[in-house]
C-alpha atoms as a PDB file:
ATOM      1  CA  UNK A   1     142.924 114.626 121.482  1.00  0.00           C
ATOM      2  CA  UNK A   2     139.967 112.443 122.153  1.00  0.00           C
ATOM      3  CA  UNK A   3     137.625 115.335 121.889  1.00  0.00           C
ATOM      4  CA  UNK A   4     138.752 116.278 118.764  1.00  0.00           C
ATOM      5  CA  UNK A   5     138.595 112.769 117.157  1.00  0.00           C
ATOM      6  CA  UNK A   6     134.913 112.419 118.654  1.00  0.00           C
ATOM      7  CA  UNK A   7     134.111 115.637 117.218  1.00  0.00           C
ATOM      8  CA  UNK A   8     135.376 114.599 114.170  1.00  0.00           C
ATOM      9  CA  UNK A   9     133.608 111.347 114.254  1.00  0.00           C
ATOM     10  CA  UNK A  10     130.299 113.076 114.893  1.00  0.00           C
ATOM     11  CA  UNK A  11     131.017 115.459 112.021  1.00  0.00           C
ATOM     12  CA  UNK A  12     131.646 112.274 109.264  1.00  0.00           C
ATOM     13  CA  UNK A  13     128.667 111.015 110.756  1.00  0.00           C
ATOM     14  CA  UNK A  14     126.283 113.898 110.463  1.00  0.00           C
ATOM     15  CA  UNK A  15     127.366 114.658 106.776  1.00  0.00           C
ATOM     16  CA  UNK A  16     127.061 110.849 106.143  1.00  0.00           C
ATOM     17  CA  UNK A  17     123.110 110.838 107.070  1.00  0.00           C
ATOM     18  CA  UNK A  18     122.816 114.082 105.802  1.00  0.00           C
ATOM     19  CA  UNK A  19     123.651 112.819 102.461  1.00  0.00           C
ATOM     20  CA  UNK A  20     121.364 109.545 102.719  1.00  0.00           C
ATOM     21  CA  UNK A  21     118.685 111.232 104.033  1.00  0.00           C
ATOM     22  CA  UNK A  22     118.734 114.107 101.023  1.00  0.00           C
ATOM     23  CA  UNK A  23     118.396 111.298  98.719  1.00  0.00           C
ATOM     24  CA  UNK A  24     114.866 111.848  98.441  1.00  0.00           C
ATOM     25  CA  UNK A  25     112.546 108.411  97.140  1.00  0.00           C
ATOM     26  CA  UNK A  26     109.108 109.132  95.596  1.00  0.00           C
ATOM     27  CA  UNK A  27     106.234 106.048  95.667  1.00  0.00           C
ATOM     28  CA  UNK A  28     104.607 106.029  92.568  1.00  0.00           C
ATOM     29  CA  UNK A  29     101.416 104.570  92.585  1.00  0.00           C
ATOM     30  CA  UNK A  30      98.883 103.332  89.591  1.00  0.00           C
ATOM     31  CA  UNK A  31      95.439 102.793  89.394  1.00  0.00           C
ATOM     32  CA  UNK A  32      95.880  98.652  89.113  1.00  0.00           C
ATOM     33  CA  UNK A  33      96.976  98.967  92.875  1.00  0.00           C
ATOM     34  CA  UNK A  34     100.993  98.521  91.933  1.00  0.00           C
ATOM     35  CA  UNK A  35     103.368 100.301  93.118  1.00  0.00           C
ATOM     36  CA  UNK A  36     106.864 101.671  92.239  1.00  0.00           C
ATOM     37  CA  UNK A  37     109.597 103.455  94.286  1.00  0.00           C
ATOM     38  CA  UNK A  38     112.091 105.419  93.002  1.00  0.00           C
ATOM     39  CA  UNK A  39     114.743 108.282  93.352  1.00  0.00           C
ATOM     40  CA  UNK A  40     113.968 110.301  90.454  1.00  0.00           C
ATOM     41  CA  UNK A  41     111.432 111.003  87.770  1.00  0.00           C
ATOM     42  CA  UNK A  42     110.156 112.860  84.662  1.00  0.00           C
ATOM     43  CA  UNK A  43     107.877 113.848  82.188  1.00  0.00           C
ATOM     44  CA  UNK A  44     108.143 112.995  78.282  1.00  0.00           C
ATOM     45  CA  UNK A  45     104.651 114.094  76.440  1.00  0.00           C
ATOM     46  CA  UNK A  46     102.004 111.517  77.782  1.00  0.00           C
ATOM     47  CA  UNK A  47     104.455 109.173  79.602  1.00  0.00           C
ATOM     48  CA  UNK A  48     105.819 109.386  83.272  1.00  0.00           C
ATOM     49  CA  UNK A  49     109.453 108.225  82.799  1.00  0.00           C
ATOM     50  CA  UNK A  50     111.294 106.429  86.414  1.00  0.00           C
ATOM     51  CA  UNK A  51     114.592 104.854  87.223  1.00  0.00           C
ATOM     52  CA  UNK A  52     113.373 101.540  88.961  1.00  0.00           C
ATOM     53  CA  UNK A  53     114.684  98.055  88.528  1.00  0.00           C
ATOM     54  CA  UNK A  54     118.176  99.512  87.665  1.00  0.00           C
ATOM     55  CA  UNK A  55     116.849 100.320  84.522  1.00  0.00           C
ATOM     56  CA  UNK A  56     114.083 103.345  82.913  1.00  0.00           C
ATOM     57  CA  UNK A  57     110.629 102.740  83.294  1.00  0.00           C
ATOM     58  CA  UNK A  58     107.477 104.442  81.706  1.00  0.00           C
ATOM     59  CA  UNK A  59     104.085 104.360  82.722  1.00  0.00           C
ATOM     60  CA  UNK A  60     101.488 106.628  80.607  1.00  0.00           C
ATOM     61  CA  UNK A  61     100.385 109.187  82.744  1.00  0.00           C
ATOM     62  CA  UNK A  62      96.445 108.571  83.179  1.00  0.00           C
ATOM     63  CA  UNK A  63      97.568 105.358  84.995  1.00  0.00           C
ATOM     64  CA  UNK A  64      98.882 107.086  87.433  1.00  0.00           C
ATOM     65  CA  UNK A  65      96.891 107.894  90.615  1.00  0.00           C
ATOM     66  CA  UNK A  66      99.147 109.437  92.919  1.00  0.00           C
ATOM     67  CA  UNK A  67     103.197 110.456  93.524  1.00  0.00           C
ATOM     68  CA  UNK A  68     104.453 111.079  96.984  1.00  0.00           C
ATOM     69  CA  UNK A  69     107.312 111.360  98.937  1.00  0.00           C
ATOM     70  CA  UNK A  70     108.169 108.139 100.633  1.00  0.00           C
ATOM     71  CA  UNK A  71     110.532 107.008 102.940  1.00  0.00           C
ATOM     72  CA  UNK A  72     110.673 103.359 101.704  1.00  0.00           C
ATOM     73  CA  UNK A  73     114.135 102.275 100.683  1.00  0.00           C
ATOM     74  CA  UNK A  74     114.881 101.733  97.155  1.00  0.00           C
ATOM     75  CA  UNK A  75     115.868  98.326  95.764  1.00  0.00           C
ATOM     76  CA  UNK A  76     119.024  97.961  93.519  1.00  0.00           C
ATOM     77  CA  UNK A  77     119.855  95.392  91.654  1.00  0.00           C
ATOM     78  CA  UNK A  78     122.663  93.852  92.819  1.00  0.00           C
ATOM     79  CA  UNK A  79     125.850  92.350  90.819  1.00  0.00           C
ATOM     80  CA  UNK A  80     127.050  89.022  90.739  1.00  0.00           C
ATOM     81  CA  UNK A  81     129.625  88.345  92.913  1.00  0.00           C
ATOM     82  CA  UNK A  82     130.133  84.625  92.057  1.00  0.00           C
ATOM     83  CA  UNK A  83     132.526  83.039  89.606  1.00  0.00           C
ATOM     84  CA  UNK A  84     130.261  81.540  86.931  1.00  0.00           C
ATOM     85  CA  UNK A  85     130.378  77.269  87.002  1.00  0.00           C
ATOM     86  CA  UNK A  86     132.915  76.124  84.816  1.00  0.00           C
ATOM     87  CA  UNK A  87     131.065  73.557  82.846  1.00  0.00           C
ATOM     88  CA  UNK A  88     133.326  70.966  80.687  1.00  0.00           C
ATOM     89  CA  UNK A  89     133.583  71.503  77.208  1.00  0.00           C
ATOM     90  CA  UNK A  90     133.033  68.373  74.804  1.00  0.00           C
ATOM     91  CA  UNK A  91     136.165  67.480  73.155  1.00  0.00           C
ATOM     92  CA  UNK A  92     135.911  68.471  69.390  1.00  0.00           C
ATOM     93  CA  UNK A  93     135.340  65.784  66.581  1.00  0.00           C
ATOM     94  CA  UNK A  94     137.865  64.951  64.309  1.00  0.00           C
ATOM     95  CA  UNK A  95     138.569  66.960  61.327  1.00  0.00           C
ATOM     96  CA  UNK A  96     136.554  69.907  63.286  1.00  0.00           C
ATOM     97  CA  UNK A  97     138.728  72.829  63.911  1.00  0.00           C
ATOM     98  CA  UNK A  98     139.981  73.107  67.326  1.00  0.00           C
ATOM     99  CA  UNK A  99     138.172  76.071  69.696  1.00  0.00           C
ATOM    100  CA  UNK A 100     135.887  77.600  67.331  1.00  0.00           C
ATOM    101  CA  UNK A 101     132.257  76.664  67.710  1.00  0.00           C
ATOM    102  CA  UNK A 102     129.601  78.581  66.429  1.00  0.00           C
ATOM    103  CA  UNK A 103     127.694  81.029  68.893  1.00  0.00           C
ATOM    104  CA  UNK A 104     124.013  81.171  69.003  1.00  0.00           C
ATOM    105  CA  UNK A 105     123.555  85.397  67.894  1.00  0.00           C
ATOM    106  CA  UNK A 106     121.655  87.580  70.103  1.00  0.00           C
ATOM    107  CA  UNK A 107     118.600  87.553  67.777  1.00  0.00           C
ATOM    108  CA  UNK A 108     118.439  83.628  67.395  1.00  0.00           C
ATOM    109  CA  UNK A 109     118.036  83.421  71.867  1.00  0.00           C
ATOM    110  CA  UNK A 110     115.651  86.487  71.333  1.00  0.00           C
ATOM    111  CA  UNK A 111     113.372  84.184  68.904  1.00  0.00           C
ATOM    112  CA  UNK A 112     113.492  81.520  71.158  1.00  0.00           C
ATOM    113  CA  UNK A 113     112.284  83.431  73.890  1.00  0.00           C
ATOM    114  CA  UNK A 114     109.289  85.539  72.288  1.00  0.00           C
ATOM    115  CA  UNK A 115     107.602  81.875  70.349  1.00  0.00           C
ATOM    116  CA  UNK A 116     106.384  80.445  74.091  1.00  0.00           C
ATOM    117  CA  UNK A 117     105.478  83.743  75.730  1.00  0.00           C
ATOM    118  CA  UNK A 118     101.826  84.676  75.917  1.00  0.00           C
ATOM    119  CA  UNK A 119     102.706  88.639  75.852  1.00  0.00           C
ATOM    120  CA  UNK A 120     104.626  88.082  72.717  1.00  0.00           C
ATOM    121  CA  UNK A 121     101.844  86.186  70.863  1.00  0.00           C
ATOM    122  CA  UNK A 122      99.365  88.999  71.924  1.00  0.00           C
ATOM    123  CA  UNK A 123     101.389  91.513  70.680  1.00  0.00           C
ATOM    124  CA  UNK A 124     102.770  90.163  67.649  1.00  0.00           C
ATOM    125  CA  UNK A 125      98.483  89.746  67.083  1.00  0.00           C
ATOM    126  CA  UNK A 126      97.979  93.462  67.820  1.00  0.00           C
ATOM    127  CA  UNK A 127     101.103  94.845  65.693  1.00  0.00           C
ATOM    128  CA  UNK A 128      99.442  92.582  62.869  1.00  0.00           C
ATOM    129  CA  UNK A 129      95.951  94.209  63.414  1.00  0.00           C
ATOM    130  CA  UNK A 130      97.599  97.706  63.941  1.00  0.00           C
ATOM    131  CA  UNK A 131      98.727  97.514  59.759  1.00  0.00           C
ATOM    132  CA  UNK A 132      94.626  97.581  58.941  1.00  0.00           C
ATOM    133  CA  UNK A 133      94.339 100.390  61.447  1.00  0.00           C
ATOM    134  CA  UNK A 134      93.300 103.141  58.332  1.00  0.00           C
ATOM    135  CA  UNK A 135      90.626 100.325  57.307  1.00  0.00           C
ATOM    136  CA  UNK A 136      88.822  99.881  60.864  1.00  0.00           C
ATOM    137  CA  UNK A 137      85.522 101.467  61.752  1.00  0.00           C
ATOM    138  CA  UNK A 138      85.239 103.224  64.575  1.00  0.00           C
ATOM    139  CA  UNK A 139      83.712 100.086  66.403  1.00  0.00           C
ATOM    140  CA  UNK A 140      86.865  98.168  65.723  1.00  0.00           C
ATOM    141  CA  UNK A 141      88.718 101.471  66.486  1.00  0.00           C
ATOM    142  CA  UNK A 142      87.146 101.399  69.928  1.00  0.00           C
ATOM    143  CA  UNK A 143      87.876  97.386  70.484  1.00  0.00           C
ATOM    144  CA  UNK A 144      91.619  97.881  69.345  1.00  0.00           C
ATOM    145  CA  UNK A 145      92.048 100.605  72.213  1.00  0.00           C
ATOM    146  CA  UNK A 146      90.404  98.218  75.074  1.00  0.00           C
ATOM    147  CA  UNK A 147      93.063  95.845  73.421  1.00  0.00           C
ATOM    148  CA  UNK A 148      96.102  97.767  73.478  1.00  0.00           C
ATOM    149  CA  UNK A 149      95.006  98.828  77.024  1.00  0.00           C
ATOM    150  CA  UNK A 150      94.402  95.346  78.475  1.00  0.00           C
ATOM    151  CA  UNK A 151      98.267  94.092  77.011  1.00  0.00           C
ATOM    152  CA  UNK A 152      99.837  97.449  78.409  1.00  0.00           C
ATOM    153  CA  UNK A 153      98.155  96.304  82.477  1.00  0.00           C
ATOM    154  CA  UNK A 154      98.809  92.659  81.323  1.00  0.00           C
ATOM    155  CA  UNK A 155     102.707  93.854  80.898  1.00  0.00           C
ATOM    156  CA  UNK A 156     102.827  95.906  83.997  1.00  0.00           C
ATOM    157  CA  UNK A 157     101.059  93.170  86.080  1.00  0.00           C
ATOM    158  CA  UNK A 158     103.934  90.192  84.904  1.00  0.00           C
ATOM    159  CA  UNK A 159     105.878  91.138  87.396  1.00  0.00           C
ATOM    160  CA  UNK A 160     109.177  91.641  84.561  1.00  0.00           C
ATOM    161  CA  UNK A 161     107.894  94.668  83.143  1.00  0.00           C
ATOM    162  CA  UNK A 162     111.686  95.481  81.654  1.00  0.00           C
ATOM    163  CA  UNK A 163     111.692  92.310  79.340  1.00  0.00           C
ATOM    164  CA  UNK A 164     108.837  94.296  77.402  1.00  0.00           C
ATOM    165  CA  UNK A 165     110.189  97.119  77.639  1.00  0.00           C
ATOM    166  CA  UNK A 166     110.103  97.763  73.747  1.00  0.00           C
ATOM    167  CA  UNK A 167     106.827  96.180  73.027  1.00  0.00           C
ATOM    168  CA  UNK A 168     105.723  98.722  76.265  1.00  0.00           C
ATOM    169  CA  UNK A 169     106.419 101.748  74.378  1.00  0.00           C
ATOM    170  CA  UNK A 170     105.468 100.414  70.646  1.00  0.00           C
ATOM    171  CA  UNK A 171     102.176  99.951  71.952  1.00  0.00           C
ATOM    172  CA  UNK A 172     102.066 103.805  73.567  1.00  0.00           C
ATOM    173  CA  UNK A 173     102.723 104.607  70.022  1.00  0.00           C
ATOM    174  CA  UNK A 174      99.903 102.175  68.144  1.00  0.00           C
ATOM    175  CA  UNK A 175      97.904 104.356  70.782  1.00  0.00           C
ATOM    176  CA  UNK A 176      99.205 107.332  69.957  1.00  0.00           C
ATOM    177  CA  UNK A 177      98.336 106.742  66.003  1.00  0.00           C
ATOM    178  CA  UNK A 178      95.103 104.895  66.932  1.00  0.00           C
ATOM    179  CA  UNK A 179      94.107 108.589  69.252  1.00  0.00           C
ATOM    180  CA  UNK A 180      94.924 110.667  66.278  1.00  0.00           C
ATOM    181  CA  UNK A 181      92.473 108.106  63.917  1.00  0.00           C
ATOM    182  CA  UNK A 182      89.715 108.573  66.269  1.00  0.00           C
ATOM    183  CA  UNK A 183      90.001 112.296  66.177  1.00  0.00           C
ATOM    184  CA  UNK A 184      90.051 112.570  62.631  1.00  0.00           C
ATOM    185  CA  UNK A 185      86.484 111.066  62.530  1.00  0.00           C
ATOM    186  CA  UNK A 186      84.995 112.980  65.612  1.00  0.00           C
END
């Protein structure tokens, strides 16, 4: 009986790190020296697409130097496990109904956000310039590309790149439009 239980043991065991070690992690790694590792990627058009962060990633794919099998582990994010504080509410004031407080909307903590953050400014600035983008000569063609480029390492080098994650791929399309501008005058 103890032979079979061992056995069995040994069996759990084996498909257990069979299973953990078939979940294959690649190290994706761009020219600014970072580095991102992940269980699965793809291609869409010029963009490398990657589950990282517990979220999807994309990185254009002439920033990319290398991909390669790694055997780093991958990092999860992890759920809260805590019961939020409960934090006192202040007692209403008279002739206020009772319970029902206004919420701040999604948008309005959004707004609040984007006005201090340097990465916001820059590309509000840039979406601004991108309007004129018919009207540039190819000088200022040129200088908008060197621009778009420097906010796209700025946004990959802040350490948060999923808070930009929208401004990320609106400015792979500004370059996208601004490619096609420049071929039209070649």
């Amino acid at each position: 009986m103890a032979k079979i239980s061992a056995t069995l043991l040994l069996g759990v065991a084996l498909v257990l790190f069979h299973g953990a070690a078939a979940m294959g992690a690649y190290a994706i790694k761009l020219k600014n020296g970072h580095e991102f590792i992940t269980s699965r990627y793809w291609q869409d058009g010029r963009q490398l697409l990657f589950e990282v962060y517990g979220g999807v990633f994309g990185v254009d794919k002439a920033l990319i130097t290398t991909i390669e099998a790694s055997d780093k582990p991958i990092t999860l994010l992890s759920t809260v496990t805590e019961a939020p504080e409960a934090k006192p509410q202040p007692a209403p004031v008279k002739g206020e109904r009772e319970g029902i407080q206004p919420a701040a909307s999604p948008e309005a903590k959004a707004q609040v956000k984007r006005t201090g953050d340097p990465i916001f400014k820059e590309f509000d600035a840039l979406k601004e310039r991108f309007k004129g983008l018919d009207g540039m000569l190819t000088s200022e063609l040129q200088e908008f590309s060197t621009d778009l480029t420097n906010l796209k390492r700025k946004i990959q080098a802040s350490g948060k790149p999923n808070d930009y994650l929208r401004e990320f791929t609106a400015l792979f399309e500004m370059g996208d439009a601004l490619e096609k501008a420049l071929q039209t005058r070649r």
